[in-house]
Protein backbone atom coordinates (compact mmCIF):
# COMPACT_ATOMS: atom_id res chain seq x y z
CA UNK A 1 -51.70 33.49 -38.13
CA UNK A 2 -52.09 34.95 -34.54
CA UNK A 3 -50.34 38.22 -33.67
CA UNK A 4 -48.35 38.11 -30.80
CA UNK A 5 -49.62 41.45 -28.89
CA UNK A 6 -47.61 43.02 -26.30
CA UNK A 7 -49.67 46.05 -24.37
CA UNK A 8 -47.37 48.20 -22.38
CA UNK A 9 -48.32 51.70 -19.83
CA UNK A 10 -46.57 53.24 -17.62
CA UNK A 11 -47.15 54.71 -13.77
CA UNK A 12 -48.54 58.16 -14.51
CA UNK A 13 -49.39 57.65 -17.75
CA UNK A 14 -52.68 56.38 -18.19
CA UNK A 15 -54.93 57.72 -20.95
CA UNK A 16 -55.67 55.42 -23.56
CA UNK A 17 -53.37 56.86 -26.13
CA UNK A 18 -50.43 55.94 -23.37
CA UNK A 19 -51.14 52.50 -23.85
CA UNK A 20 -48.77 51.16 -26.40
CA UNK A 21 -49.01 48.35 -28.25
CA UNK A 22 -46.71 46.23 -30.18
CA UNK A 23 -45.75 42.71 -31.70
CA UNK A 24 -45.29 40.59 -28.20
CA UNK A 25 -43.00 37.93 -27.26
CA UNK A 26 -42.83 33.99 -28.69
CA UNK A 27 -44.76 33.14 -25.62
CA UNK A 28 -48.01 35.11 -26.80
CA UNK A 29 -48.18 32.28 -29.73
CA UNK A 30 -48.93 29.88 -27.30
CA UNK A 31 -52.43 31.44 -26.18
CA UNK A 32 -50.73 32.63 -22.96
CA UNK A 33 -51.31 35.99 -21.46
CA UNK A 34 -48.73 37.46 -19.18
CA UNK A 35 -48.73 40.66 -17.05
CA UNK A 36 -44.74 41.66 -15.70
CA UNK A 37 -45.09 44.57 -13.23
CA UNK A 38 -42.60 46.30 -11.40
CA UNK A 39 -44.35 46.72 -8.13
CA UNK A 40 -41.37 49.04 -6.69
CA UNK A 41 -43.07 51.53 -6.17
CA UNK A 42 -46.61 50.45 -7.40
CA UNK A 43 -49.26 50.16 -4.91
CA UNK A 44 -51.77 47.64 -5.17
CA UNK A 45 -53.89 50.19 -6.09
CA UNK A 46 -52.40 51.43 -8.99
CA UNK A 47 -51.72 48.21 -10.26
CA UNK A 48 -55.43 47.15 -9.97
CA UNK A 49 -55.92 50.94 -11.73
CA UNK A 50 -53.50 50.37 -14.55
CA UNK A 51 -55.02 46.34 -15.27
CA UNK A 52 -58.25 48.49 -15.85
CA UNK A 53 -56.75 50.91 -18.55
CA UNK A 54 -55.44 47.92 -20.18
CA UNK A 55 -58.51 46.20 -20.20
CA UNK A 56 -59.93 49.57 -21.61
CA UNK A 57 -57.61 49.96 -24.28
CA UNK A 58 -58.24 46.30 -25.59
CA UNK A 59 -61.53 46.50 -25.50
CA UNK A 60 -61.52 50.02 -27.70
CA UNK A 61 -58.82 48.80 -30.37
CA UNK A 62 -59.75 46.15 -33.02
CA UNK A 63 -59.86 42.79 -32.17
CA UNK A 64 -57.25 41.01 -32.75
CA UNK A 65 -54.60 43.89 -32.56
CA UNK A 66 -52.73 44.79 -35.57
């Protein structure tokens, strides 16, 4: 059975440990991935930063998450 992963970090927090993760939505059992940003107050930048520490913290953590 697949575990539904949802990955969330926040603007100004972005060490690893920030990066929490827990069980995801219904969607996630459907092999989709989906990214929701508020882009506010997020500049491209930082959203193309943040991506990055979430592609760091899934590639650190076991595979799949549990």
């Amino acid at each position: 059975m697949a575990f539904p992963a949802k990955f969330t970090i926040q603007r100004g927090k972005v060490d690893l440990k920030d990066v929490v993760v827990a069980a995801g939505a219904a969607e996630a059992q459907t092999d989709t991935f989906s990214l929701n940003m508020d882009v506010t107050n997020l500049t491209k930048g930082e959203a193309v930063f943040l991506i990055d520490e979430l592609k760091q913290k899934v590639m650190q953590m076991p595979w799949p998450p549990l």
